[in-house]
C-alpha atoms as a PDB file:
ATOM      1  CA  UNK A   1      16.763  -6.817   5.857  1.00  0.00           C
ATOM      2  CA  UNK A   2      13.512  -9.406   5.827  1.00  0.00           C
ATOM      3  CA  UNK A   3      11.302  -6.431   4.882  1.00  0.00           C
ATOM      4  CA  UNK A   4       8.940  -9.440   2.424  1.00  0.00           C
ATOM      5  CA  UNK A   5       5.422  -9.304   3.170  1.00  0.00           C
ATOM      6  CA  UNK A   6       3.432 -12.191   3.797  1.00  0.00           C
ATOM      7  CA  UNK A   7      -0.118 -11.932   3.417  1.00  0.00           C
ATOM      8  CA  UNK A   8      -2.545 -10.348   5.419  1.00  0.00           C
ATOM      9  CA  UNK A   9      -5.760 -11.207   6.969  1.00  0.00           C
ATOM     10  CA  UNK A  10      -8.929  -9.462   6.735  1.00  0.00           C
ATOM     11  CA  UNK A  11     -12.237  -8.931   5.178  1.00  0.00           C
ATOM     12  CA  UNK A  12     -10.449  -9.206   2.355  1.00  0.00           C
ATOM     13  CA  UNK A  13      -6.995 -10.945   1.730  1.00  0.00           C
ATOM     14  CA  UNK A  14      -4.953  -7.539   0.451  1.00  0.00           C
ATOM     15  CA  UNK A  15      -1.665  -9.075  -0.425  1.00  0.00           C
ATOM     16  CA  UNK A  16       0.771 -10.709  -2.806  1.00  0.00           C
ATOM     17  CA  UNK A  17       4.519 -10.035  -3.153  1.00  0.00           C
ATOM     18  CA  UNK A  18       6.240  -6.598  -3.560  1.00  0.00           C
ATOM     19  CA  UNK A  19       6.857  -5.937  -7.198  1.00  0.00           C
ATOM     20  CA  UNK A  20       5.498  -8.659  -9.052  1.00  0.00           C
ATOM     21  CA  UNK A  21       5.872 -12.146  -7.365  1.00  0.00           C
ATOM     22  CA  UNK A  22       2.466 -12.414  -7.248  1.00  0.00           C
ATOM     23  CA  UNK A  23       0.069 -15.687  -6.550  1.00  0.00           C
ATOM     24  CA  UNK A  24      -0.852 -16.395 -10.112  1.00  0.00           C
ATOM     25  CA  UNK A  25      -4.580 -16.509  -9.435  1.00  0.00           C
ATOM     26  CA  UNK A  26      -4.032 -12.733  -8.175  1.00  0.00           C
ATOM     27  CA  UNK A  27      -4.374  -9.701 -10.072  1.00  0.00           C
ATOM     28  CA  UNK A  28      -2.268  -6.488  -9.869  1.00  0.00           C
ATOM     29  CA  UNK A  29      -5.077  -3.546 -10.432  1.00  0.00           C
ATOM     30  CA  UNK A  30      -3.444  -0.326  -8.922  1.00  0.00           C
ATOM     31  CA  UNK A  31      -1.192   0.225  -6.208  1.00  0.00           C
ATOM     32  CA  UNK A  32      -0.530   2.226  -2.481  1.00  0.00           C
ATOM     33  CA  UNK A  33       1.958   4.327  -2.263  1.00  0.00           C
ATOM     34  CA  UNK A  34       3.478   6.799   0.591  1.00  0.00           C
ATOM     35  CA  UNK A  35       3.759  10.323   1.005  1.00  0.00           C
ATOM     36  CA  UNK A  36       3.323  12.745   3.998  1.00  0.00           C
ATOM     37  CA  UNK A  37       1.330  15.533   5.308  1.00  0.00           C
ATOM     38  CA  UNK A  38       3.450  19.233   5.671  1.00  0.00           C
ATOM     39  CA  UNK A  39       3.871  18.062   9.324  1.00  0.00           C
ATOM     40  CA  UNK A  40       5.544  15.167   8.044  1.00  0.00           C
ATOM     41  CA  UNK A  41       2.783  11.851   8.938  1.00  0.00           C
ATOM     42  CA  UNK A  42       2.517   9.067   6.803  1.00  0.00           C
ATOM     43  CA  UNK A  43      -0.058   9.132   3.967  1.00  0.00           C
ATOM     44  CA  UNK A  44      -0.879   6.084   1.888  1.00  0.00           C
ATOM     45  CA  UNK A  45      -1.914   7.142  -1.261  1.00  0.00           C
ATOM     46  CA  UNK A  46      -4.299   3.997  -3.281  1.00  0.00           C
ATOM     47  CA  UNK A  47      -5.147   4.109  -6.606  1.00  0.00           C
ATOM     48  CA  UNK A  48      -7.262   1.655  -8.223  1.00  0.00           C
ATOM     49  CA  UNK A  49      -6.684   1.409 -11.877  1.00  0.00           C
ATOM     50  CA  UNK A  50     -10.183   0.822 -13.586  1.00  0.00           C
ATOM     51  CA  UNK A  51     -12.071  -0.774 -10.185  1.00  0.00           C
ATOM     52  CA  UNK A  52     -12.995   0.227  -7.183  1.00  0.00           C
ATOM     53  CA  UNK A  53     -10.541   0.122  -4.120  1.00  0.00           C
ATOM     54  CA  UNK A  54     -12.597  -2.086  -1.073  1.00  0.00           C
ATOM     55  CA  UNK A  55      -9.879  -2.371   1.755  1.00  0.00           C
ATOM     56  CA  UNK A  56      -6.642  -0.943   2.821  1.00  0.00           C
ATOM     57  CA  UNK A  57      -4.370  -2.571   5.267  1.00  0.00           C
ATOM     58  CA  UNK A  58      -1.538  -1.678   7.417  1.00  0.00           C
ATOM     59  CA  UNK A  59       0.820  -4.367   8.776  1.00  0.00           C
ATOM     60  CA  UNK A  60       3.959  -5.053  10.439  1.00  0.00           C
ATOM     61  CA  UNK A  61       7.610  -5.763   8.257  1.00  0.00           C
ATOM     62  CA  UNK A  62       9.468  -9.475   8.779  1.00  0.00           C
ATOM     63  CA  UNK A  63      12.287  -8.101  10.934  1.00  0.00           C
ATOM     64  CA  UNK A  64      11.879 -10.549  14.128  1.00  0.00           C
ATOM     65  CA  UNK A  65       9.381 -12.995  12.738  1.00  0.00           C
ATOM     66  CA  UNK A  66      10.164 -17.302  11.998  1.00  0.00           C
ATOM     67  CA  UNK A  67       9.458 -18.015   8.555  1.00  0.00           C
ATOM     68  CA  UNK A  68       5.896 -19.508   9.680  1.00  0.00           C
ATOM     69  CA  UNK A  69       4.778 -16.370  11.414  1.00  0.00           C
ATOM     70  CA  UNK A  70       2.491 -13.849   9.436  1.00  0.00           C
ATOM     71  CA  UNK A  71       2.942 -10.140   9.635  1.00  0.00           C
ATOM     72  CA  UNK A  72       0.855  -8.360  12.248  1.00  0.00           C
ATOM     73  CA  UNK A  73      -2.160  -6.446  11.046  1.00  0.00           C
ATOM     74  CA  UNK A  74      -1.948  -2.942  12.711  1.00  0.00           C
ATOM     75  CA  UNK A  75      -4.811  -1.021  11.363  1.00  0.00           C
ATOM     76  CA  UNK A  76      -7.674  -1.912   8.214  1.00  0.00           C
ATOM     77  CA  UNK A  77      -9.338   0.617   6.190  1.00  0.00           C
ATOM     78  CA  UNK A  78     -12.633  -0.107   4.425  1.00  0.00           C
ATOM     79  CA  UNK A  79     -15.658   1.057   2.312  1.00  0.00           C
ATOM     80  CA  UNK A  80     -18.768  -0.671   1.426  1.00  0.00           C
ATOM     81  CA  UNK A  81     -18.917  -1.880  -2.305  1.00  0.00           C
ATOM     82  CA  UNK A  82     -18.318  -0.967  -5.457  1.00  0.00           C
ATOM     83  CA  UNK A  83     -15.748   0.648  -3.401  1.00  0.00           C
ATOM     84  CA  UNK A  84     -13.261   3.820  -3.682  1.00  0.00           C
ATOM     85  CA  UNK A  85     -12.705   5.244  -7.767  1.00  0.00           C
ATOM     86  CA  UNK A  86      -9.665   6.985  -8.258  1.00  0.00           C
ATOM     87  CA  UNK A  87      -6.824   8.549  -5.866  1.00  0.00           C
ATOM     88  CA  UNK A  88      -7.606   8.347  -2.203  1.00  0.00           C
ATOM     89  CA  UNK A  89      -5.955   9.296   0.754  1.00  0.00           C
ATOM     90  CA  UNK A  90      -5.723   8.039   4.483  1.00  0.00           C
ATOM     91  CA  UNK A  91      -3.610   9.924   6.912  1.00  0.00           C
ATOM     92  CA  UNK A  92      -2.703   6.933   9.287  1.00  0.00           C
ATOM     93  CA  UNK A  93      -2.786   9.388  12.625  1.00  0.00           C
ATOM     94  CA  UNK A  94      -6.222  10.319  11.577  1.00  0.00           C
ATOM     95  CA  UNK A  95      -8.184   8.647   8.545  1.00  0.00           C
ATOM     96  CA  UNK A  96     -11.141  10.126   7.317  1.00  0.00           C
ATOM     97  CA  UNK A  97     -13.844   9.833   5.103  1.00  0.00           C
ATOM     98  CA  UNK A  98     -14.361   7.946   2.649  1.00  0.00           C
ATOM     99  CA  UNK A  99     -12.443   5.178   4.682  1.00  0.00           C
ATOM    100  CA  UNK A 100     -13.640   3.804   7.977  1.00  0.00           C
ATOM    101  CA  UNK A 101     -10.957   2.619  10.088  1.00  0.00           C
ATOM    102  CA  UNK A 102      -9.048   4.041  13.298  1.00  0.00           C
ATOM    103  CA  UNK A 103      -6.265   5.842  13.336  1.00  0.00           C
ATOM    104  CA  UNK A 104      -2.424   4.058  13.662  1.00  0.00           C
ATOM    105  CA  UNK A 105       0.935   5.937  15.098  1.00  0.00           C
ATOM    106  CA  UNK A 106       4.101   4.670  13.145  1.00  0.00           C
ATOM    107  CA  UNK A 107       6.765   4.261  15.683  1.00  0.00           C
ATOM    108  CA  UNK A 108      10.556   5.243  14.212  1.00  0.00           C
ATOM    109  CA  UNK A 109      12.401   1.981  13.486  1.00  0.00           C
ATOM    110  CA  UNK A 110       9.583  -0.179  12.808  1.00  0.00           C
ATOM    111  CA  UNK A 111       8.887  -1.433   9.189  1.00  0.00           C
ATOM    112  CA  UNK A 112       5.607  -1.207   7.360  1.00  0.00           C
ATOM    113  CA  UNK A 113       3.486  -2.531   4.864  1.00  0.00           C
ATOM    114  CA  UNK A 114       0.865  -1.350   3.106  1.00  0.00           C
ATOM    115  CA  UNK A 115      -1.532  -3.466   0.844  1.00  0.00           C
ATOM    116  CA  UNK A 116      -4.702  -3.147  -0.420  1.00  0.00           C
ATOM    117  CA  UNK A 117      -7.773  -4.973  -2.434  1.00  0.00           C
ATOM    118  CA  UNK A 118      -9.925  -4.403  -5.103  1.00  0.00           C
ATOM    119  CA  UNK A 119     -13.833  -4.733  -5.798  1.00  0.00           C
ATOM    120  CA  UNK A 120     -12.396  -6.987  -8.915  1.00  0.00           C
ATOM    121  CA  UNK A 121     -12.488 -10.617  -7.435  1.00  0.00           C
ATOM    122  CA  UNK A 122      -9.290 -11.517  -6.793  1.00  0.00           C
ATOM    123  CA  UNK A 123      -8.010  -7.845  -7.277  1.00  0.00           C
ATOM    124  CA  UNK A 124      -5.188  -6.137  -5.012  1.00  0.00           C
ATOM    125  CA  UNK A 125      -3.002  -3.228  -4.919  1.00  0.00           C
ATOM    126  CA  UNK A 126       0.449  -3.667  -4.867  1.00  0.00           C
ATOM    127  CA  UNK A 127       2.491  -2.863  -1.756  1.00  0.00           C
ATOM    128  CA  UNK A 128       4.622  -0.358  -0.519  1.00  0.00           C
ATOM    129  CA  UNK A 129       7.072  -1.556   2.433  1.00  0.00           C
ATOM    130  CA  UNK A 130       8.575   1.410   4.250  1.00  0.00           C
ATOM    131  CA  UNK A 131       9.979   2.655   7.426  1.00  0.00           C
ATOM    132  CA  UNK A 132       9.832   6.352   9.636  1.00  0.00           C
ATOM    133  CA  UNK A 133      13.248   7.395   8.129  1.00  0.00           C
ATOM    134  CA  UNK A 134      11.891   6.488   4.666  1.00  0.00           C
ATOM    135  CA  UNK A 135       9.964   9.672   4.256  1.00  0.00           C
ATOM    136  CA  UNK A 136      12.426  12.110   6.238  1.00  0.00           C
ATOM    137  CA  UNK A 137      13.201  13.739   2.974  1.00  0.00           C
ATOM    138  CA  UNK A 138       9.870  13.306   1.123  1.00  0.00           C
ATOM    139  CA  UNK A 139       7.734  16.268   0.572  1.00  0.00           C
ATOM    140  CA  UNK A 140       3.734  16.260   0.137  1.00  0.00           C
ATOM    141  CA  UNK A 141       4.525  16.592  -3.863  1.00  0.00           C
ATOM    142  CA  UNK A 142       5.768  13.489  -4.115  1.00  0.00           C
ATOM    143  CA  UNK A 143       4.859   9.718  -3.663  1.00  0.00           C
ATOM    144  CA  UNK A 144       7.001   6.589  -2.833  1.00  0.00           C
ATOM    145  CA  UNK A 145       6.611   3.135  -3.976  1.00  0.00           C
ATOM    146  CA  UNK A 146       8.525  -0.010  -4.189  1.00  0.00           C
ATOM    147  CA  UNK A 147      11.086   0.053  -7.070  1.00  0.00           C
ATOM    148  CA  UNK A 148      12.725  -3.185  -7.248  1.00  0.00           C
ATOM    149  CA  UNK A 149      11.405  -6.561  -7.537  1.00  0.00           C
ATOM    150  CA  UNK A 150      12.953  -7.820  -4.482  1.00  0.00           C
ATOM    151  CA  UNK A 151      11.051  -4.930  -2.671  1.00  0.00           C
ATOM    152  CA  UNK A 152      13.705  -3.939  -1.445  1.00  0.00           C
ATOM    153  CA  UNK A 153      14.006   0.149  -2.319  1.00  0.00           C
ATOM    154  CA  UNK A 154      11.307   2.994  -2.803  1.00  0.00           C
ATOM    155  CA  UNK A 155      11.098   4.829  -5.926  1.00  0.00           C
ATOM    156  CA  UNK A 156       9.521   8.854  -5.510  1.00  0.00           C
ATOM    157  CA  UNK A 157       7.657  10.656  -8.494  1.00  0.00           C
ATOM    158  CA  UNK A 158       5.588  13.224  -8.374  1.00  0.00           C
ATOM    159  CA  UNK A 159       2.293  13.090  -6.896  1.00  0.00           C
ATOM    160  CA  UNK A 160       0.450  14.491  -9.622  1.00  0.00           C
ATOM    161  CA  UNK A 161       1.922  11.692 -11.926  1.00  0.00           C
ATOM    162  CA  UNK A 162       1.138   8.912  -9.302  1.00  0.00           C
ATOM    163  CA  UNK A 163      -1.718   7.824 -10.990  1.00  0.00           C
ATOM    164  CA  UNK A 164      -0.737   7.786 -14.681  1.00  0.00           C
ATOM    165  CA  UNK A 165       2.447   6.408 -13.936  1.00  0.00           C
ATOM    166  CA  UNK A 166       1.133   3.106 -11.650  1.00  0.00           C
ATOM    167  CA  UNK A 167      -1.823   2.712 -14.706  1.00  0.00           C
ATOM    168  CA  UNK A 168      -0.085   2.898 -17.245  1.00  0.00           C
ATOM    169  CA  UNK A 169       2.169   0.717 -16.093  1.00  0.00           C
ATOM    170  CA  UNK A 170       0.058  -1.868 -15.283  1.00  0.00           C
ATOM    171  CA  UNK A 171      -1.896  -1.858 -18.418  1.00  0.00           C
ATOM    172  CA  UNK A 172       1.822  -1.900 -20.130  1.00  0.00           C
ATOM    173  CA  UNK A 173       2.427  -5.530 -17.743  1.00  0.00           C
ATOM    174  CA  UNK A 174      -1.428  -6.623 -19.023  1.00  0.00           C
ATOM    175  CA  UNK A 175      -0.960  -6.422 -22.572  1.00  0.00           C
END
């Protein structure tokens, strides 16, 4: 499906690999996720496990691009350091505070990525890759994120568990 990220430019580079094939200078310190709003929009969802969440980007899938094209950056979120603690949220047809950005429209058919990065130097947040039809049958009480290595697949849980779940985790990969 050629639905791999490459890495994306900004302030801050926000990237690695879905799901673990990570640069190995790069560390994994929380993760975005996807949900929706009642109406049905996109929400990412970032949580920064024990830092501060700097950036959050939005770019384009593979499908169409040569092997030495990157993805295209749609839209970047940021705040000014030590950054976001905790569970944010940015509504991508209309962000709002804490994260400065503009808003994005998702077109149906199109594939996604969402990355993020970390006030810990060389911190990010892993991806979620998604399209439209993805989150037809999601519901604002629960979140999606990649659940394969290949990144390939989203996994839902609930929304309240978000949080522990992509922590603990990551603390579990750590040790």
């Amino acid at each position: 499906m050629g639905r791999t990220p490459v890495i994306a430019a900004g302030t801050l580079v926000a990237a690695g690999a879905l799901g673990g094939c990570i640069a190995p200078d790069i560390d994994v310190v929380g993760a975005i996720g996807v949900t929706v709003t009642d109406d049905g929009a996109p929400v990412l969802v970032v949580e920064p496990c024990d830092t501060g969440a700097l950036q959050v980007t939005l770019s384009g899938d593979r499908d169409g691009l040569a092997d030495d094209e990157t993805n295209a950056l749609l839209a970047e979120w940021t705040v000014d350091p030590p950054g976001v603690t905790g569970t944010s949220q940015i509504v991508l047809d209309g962000p709002a505070e804490p994260w400065g950005g503009a808003a994005v429209t998702v077109e149906p058919g199109r594939g996604y990525v969402a990355g993020g990065a970390s006030s810990q130097v060389k911190g990010v947040l892993s991806q979620v890759a998604f399209r439209t039809e993805d989150l037809a049958d999601l519901s604002p009480d629960q979140v999606y994120i990649n659940a394969t290595s290949d990144g390939e697949g989203l996994q839902a849980m609930p929304r309240e568990e978000f949080s522990d779940r992509v922590c603990s985790r990551l603390r579990t990969w750590a040790s």
